[in-house]
Protein backbone atom coordinates (compact mmCIF):
# COMPACT_ATOMS: atom_id res chain seq x y z
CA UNK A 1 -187.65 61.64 62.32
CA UNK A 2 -191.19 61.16 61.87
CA UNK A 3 -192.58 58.70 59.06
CA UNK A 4 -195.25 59.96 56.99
CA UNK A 5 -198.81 57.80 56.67
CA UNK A 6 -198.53 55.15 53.39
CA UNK A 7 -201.24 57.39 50.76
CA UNK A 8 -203.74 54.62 51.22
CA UNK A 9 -203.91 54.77 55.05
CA UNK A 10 -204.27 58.58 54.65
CA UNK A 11 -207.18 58.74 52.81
CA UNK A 12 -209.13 56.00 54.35
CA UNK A 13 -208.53 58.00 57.87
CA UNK A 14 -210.47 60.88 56.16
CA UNK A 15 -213.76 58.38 54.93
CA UNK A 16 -216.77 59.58 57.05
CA UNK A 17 -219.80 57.50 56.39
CA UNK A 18 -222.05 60.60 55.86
CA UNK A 19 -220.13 61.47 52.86
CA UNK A 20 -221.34 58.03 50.91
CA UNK A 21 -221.47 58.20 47.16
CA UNK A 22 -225.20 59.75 47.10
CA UNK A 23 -227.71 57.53 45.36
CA UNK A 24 -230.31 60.09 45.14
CA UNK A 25 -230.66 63.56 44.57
CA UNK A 26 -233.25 66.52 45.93
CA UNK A 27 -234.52 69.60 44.14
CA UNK A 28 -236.59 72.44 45.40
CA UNK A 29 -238.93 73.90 42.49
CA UNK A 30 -242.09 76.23 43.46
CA UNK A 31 -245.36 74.44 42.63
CA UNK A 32 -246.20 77.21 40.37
CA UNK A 33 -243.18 76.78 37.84
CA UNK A 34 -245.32 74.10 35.57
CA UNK A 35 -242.60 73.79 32.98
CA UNK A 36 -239.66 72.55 35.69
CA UNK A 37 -242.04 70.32 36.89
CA UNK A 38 -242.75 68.88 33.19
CA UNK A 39 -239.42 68.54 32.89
CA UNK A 40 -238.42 67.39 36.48
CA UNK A 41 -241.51 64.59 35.82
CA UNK A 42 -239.78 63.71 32.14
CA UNK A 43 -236.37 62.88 33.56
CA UNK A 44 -237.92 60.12 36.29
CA UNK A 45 -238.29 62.39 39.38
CA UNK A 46 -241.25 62.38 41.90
CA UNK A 47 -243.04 64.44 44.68
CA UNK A 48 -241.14 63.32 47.87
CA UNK A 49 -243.08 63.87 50.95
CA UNK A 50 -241.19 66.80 52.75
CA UNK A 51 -241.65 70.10 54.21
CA UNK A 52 -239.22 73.15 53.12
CA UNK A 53 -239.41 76.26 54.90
CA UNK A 54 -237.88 79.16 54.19
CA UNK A 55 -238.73 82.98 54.17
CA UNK A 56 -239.26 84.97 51.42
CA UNK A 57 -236.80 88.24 50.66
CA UNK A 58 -238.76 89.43 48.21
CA UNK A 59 -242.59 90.31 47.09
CA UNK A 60 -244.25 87.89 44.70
C-alpha cells in the first residue's frame, strides 16, 4: 500500500515562486476617464511607465 504525502509536504510541493504574495497591484483606466484617475491618484497610485495594447471592439 501506498502512503499518502504528510499535508505539509503536499502543499509546499505545489509553491511556485511566481505565485508570491503580490506586493503591488496594476490597473488599466483610459486617460480620458478624469474621475478614476482622481480617485486612482486619492488612494496612493501613480502613472507606471508601460505600454498596453489592445484593439478596440467597438466605435468610440
Amino acid at each position: 500500500m501506498t502512503r499518502r504525502p504528510r499535508r505539509a509536504s503536499a502543499l509546499a510541493s505545489l509553491r511556485r515562486p511566481e505565485m508570491a504574495p503580490a506586493h503591488s497591484s496594476s490597473a488599466q483606466v483610459r486617460g480620458d476617464n478624469t474621475e478614476a484617475l482622481a480617485f486612482d491618484a486619492a488612494i496612493g497610485c501613480r502613472v507606471d511607465d508601460a505600454v498596453s495594447l489592445g484593439k478596440r471592439l467597438i466605435a468610440d
